[in-house]
PDB file of N, CA and C in Angstrom:
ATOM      1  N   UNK A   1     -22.045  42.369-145.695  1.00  0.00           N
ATOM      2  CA  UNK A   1     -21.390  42.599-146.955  1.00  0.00           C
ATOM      3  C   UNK A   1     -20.957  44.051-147.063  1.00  0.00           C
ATOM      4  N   UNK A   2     -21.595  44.830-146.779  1.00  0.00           N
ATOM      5  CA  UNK A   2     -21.171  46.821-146.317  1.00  0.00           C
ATOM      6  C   UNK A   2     -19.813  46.550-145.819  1.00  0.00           C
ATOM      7  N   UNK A   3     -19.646  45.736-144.706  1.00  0.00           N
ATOM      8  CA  UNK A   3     -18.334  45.881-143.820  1.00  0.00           C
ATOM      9  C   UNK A   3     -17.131  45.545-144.783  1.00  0.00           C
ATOM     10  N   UNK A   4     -17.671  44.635-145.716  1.00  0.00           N
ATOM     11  CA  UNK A   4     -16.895  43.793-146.777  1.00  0.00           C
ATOM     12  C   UNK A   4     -16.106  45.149-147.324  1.00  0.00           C
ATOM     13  N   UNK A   5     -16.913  45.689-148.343  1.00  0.00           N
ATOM     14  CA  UNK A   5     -16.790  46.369-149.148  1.00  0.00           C
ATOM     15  C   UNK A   5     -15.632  48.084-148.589  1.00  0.00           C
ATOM     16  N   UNK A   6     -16.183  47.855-147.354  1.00  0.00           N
ATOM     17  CA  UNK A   6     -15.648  49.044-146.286  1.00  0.00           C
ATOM     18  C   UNK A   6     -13.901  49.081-146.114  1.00  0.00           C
ATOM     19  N   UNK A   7     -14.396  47.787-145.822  1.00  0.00           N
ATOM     20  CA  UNK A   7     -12.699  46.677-145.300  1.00  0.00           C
ATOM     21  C   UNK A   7     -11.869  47.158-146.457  1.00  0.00           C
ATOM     22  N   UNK A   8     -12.283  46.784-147.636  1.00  0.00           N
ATOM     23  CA  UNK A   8     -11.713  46.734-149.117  1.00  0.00           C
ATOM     24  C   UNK A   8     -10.928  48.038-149.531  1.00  0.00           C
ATOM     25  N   UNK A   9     -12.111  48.910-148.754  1.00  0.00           N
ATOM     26  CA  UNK A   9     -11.811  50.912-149.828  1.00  0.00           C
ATOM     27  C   UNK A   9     -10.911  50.926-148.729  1.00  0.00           C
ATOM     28  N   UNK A  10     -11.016  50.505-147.256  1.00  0.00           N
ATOM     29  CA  UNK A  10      -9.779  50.711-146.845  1.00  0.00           C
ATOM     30  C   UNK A  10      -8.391  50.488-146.845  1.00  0.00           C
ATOM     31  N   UNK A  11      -8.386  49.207-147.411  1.00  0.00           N
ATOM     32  CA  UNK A  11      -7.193  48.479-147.720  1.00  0.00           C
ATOM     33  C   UNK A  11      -6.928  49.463-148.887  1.00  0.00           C
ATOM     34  N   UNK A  12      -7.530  49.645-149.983  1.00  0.00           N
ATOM     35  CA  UNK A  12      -7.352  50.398-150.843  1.00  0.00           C
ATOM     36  C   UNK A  12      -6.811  51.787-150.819  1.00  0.00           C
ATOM     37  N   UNK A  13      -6.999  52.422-149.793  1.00  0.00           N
ATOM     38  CA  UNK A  13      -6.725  53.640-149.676  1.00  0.00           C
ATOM     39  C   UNK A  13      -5.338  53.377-148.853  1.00  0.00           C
ATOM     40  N   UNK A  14      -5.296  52.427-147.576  1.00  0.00           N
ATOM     41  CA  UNK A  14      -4.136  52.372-147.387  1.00  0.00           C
ATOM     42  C   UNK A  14      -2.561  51.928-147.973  1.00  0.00           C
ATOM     43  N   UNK A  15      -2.795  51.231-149.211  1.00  0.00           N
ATOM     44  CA  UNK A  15      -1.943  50.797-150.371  1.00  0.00           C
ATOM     45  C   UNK A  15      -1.819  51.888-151.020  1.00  0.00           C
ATOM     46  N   UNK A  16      -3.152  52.877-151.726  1.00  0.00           N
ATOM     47  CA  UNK A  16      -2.669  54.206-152.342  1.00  0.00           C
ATOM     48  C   UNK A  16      -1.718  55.150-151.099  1.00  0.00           C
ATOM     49  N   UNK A  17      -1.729  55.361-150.288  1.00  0.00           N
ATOM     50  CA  UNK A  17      -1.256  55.757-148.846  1.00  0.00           C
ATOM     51  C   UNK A  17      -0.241  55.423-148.985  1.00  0.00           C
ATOM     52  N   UNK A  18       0.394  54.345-149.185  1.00  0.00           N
ATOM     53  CA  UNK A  18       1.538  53.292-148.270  1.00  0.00           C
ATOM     54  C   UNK A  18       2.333  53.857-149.660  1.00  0.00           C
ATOM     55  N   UNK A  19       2.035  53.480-151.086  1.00  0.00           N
ATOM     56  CA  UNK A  19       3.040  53.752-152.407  1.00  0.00           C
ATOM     57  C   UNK A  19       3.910  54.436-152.256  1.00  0.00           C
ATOM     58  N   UNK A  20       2.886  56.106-152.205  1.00  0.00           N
ATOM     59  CA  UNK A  20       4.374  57.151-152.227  1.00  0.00           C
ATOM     60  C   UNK A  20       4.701  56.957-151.112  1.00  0.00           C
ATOM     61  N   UNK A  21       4.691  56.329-149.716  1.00  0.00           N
ATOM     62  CA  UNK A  21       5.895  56.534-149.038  1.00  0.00           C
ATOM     63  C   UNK A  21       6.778  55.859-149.378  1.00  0.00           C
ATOM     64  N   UNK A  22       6.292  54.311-150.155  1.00  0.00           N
ATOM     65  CA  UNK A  22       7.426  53.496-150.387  1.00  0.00           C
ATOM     66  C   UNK A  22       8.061  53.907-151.487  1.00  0.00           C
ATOM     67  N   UNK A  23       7.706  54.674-152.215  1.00  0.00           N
ATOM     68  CA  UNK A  23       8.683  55.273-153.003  1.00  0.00           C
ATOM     69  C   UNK A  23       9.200  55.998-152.894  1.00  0.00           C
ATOM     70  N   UNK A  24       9.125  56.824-151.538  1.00  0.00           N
ATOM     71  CA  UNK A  24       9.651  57.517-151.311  1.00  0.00           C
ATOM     72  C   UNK A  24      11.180  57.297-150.470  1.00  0.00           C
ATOM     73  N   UNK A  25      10.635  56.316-149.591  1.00  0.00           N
ATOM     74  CA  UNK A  25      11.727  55.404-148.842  1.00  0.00           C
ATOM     75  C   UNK A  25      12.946  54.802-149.963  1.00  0.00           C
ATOM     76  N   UNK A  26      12.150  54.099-151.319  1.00  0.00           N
ATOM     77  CA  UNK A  26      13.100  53.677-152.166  1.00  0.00           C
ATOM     78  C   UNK A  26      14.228  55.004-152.688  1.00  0.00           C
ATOM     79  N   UNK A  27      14.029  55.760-153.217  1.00  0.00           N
ATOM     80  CA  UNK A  27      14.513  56.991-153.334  1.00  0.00           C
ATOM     81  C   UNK A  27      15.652  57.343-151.946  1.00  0.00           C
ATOM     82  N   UNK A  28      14.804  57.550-151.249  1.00  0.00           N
ATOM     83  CA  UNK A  28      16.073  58.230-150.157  1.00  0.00           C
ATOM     84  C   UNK A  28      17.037  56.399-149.849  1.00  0.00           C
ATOM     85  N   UNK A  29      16.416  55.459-149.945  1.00  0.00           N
ATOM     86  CA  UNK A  29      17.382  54.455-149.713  1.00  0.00           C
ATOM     87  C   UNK A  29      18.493  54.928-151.168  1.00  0.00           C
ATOM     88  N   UNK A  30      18.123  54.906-151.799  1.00  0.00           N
ATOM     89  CA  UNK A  30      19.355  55.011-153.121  1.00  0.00           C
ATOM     90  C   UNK A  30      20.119  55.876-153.336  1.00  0.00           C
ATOM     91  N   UNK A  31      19.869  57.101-152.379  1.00  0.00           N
ATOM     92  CA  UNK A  31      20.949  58.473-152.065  1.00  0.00           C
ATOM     93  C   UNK A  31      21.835  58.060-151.332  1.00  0.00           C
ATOM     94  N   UNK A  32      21.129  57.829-149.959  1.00  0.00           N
ATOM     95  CA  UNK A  32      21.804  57.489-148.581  1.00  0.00           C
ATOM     96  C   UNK A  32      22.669  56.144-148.572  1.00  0.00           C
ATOM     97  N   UNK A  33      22.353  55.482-149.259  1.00  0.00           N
ATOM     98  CA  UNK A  33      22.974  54.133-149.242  1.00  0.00           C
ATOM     99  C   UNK A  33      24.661  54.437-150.478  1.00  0.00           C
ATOM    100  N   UNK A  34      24.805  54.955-151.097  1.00  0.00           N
ATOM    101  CA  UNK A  34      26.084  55.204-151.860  1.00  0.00           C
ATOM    102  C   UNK A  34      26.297  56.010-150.993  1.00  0.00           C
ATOM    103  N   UNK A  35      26.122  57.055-150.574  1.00  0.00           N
ATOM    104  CA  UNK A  35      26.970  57.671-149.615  1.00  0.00           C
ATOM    105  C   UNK A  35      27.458  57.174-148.324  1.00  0.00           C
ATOM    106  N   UNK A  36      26.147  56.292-147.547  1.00  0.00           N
ATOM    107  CA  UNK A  36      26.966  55.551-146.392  1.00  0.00           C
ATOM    108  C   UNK A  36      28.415  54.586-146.938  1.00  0.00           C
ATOM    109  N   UNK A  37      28.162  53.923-148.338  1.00  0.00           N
ATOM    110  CA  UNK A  37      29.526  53.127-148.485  1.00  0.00           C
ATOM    111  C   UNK A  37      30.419  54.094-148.878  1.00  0.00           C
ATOM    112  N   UNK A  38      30.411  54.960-149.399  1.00  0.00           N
ATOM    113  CA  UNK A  38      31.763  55.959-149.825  1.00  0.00           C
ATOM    114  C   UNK A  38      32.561  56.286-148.455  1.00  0.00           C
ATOM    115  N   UNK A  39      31.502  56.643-147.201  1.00  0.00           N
ATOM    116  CA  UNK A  39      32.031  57.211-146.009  1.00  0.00           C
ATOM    117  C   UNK A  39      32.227  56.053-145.426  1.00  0.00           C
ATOM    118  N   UNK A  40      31.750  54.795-145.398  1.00  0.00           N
ATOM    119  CA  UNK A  40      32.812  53.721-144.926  1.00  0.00           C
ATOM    120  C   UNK A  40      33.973  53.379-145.767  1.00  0.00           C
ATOM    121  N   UNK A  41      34.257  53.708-147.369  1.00  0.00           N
ATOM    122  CA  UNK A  41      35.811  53.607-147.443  1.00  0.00           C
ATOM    123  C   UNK A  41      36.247  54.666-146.767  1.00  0.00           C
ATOM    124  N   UNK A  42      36.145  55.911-146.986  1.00  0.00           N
ATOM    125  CA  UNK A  42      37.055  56.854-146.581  1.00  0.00           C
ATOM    126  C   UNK A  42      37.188  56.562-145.382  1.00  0.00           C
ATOM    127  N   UNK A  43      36.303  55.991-144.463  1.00  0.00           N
ATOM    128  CA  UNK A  43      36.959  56.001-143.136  1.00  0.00           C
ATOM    129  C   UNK A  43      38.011  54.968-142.819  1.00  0.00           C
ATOM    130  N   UNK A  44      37.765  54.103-143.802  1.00  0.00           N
ATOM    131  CA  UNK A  44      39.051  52.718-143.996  1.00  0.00           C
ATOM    132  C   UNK A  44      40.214  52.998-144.319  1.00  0.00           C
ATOM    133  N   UNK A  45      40.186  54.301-145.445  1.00  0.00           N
ATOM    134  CA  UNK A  45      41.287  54.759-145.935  1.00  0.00           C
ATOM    135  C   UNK A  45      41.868  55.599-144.995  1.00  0.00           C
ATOM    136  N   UNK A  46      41.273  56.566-144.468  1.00  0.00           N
ATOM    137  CA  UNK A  46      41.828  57.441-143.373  1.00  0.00           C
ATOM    138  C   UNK A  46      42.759  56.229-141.962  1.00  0.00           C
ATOM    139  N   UNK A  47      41.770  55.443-141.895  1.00  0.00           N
ATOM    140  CA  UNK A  47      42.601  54.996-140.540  1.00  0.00           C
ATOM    141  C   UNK A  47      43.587  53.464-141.261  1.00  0.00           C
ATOM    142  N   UNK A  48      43.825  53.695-142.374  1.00  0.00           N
ATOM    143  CA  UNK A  48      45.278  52.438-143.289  1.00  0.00           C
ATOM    144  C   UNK A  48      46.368  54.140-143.084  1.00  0.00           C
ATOM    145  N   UNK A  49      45.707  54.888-143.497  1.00  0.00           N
ATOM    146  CA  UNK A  49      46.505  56.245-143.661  1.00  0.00           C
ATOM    147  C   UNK A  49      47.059  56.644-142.074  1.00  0.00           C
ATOM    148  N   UNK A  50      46.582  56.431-141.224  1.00  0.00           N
ATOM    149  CA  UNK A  50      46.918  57.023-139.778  1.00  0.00           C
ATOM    150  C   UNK A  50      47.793  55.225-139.159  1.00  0.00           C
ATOM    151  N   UNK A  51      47.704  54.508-139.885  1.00  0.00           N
ATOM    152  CA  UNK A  51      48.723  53.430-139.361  1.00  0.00           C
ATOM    153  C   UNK A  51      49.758  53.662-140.588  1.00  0.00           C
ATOM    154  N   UNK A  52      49.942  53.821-141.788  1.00  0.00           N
ATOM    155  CA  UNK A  52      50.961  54.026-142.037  1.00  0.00           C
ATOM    156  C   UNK A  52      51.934  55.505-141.703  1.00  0.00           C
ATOM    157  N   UNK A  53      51.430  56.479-141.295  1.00  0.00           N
ATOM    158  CA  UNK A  53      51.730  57.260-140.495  1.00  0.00           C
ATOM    159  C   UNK A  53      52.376  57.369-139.379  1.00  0.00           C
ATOM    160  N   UNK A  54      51.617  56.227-138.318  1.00  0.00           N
ATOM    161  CA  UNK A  54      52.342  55.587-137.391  1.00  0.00           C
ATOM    162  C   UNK A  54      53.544  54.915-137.334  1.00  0.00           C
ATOM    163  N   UNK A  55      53.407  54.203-138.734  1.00  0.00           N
ATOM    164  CA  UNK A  55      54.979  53.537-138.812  1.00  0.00           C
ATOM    165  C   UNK A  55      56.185  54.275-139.317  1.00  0.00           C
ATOM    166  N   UNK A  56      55.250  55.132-139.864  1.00  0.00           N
ATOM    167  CA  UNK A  56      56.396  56.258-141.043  1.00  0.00           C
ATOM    168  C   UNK A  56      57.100  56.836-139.501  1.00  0.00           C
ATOM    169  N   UNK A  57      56.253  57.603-138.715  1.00  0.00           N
ATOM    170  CA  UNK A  57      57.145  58.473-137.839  1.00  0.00           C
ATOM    171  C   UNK A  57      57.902  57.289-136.851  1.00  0.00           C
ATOM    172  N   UNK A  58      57.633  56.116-136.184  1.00  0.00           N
ATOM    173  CA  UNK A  58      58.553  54.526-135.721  1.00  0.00           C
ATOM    174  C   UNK A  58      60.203  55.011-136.654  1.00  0.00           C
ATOM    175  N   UNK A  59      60.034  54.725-137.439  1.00  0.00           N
ATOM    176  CA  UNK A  59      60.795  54.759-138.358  1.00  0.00           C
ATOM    177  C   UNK A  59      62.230  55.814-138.553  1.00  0.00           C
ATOM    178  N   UNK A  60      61.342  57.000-138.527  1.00  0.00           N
ATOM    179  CA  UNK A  60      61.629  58.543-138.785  1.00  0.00           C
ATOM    180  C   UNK A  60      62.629  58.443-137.504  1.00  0.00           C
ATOM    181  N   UNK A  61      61.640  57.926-136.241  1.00  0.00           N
ATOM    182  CA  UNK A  61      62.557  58.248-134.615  1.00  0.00           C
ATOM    183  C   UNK A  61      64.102  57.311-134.965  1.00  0.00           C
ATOM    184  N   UNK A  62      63.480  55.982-135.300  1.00  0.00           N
ATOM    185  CA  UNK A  62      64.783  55.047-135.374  1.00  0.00           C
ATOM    186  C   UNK A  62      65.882  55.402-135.990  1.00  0.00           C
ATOM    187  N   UNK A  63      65.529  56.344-137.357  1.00  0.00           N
ATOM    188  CA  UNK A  63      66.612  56.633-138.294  1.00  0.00           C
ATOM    189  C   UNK A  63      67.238  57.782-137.325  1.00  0.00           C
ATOM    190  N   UNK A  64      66.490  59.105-136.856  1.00  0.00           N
ATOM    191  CA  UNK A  64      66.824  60.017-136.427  1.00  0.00           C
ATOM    192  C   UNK A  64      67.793  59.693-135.424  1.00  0.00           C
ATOM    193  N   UNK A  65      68.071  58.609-134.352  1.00  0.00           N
ATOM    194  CA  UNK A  65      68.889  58.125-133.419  1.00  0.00           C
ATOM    195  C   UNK A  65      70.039  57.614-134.156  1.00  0.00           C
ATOM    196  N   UNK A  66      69.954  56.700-135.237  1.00  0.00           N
ATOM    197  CA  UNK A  66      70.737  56.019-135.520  1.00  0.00           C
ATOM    198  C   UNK A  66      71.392  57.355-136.134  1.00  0.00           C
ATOM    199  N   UNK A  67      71.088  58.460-136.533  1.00  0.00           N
ATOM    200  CA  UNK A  67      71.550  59.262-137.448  1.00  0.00           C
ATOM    201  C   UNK A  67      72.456  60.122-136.405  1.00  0.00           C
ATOM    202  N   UNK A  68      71.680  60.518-135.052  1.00  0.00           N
ATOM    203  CA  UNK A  68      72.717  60.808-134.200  1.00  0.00           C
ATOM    204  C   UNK A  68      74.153  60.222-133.809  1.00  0.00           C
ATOM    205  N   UNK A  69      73.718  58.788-133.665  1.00  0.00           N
ATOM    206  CA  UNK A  69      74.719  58.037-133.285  1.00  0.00           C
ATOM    207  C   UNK A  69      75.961  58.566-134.075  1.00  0.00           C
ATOM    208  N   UNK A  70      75.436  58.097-135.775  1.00  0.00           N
ATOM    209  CA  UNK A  70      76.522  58.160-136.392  1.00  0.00           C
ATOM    210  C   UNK A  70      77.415  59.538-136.031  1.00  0.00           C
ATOM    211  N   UNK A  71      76.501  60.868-136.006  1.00  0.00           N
ATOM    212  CA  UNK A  71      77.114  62.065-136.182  1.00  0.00           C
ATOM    213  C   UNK A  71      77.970  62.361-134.999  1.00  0.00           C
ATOM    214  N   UNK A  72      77.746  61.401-134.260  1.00  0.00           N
ATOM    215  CA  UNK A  72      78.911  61.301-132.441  1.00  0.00           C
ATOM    216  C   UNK A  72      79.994  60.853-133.180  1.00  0.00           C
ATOM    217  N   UNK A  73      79.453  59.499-133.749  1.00  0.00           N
ATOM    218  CA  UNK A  73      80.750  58.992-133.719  1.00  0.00           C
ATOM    219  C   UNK A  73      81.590  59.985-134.860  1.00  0.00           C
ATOM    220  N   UNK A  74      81.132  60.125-136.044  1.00  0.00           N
ATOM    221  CA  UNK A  74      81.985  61.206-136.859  1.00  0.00           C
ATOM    222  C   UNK A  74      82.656  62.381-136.522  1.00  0.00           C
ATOM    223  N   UNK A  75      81.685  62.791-135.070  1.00  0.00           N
ATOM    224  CA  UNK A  75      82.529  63.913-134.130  1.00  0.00           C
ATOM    225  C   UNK A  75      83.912  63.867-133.682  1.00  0.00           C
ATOM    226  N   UNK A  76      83.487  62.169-132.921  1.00  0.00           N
ATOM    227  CA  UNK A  76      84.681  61.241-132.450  1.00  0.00           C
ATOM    228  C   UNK A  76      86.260  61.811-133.130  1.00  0.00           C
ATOM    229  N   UNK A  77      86.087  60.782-134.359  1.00  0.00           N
ATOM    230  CA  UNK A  77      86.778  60.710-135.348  1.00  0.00           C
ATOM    231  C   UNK A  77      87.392  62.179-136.182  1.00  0.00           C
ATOM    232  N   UNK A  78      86.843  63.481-135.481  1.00  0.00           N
ATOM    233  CA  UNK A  78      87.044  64.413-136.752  1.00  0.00           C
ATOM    234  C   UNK A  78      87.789  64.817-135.102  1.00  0.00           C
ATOM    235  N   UNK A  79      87.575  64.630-134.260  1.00  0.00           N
ATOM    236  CA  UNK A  79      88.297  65.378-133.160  1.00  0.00           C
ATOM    237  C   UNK A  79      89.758  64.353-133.109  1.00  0.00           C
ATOM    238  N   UNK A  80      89.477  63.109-133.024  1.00  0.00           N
ATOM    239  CA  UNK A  80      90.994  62.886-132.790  1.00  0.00           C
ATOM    240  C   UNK A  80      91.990  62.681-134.027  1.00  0.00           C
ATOM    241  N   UNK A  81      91.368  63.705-134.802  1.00  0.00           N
ATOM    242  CA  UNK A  81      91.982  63.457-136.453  1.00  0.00           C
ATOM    243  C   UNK A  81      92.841  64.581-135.953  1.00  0.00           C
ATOM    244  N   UNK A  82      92.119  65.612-135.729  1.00  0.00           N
ATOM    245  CA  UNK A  82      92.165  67.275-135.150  1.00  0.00           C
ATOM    246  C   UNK A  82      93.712  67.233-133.779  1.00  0.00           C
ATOM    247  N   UNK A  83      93.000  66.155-133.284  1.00  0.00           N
ATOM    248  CA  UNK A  83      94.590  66.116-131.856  1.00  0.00           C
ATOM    249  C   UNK A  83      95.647  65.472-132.622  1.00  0.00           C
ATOM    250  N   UNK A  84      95.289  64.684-133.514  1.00  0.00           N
ATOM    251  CA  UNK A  84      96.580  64.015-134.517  1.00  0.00           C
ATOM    252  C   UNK A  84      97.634  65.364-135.341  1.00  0.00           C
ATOM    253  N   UNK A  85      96.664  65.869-135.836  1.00  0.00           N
ATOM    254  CA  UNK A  85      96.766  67.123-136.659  1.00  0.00           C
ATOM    255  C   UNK A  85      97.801  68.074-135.890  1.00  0.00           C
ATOM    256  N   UNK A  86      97.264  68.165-134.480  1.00  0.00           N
ATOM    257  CA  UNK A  86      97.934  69.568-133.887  1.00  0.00           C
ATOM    258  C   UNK A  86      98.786  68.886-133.003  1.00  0.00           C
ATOM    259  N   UNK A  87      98.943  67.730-132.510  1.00  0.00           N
ATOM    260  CA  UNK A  87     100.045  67.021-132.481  1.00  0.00           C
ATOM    261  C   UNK A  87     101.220  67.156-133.654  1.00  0.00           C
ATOM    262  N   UNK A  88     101.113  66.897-134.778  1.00  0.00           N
ATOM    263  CA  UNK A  88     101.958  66.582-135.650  1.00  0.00           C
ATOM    264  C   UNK A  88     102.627  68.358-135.953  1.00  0.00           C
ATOM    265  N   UNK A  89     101.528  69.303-135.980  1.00  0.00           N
ATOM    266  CA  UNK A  89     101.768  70.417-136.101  1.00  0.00           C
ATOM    267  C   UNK A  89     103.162  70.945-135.048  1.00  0.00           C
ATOM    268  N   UNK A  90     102.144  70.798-133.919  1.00  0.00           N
ATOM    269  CA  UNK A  90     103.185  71.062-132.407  1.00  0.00           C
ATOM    270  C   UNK A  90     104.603  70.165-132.759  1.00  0.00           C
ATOM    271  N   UNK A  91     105.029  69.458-132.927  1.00  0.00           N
ATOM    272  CA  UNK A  91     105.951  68.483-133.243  1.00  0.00           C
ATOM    273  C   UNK A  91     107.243  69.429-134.058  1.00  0.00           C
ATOM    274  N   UNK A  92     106.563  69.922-135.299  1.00  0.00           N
ATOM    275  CA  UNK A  92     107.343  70.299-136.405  1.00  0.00           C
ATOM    276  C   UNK A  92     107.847  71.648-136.152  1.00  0.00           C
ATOM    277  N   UNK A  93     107.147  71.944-135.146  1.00  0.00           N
ATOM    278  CA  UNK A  93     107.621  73.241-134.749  1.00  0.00           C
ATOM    279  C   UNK A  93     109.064  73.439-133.676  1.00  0.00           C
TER     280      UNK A  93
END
């Protein structure tokens, strides 16, 4: 019956023991845990942000070509406006 009683203050002491850590664990779980989900959006948001990025500059290149194109061809057109011009000039003279 000693061993009984022994068994008991130990259990006892290890439950007074065990509390504050578990309250302590509860605590740091309730810091750490809003911050791990905040830093998994931001990291969701950062990489929606680095694919629309990706498409923005896709985009940027496509326009930038097509934008060349045009400015050839308007070259085109302003030069043989220009030989029309100094044709007609040369002519009248």
């Amino acid at each position: 019956m000693g061993q009984g009683r022994q068994q008991d203050r130990g259990c006892r002491l290890e439950m007074e023991s065990i509390d504050p850590m578990l309250f302590w664990n509860i605590i740091l779980t309730m810091v750490v845990v809003p911050f791990g989900w905040a830093f998994n959006k931001m990291f969701q948001e950062v990489k929606r942000i680095q694919i629309l990025l990706n498409k923005t500059r896709e985009e940027y290149a496509a326009r930038k070509d097509d934008v060349k194109d045009d400015v050839h061809e308007l070259m085109d057109a302003l030069r043989r406006l220009e030989d029309k011009l100094d044709k007609v000039l040369m002519g009248s003279r």
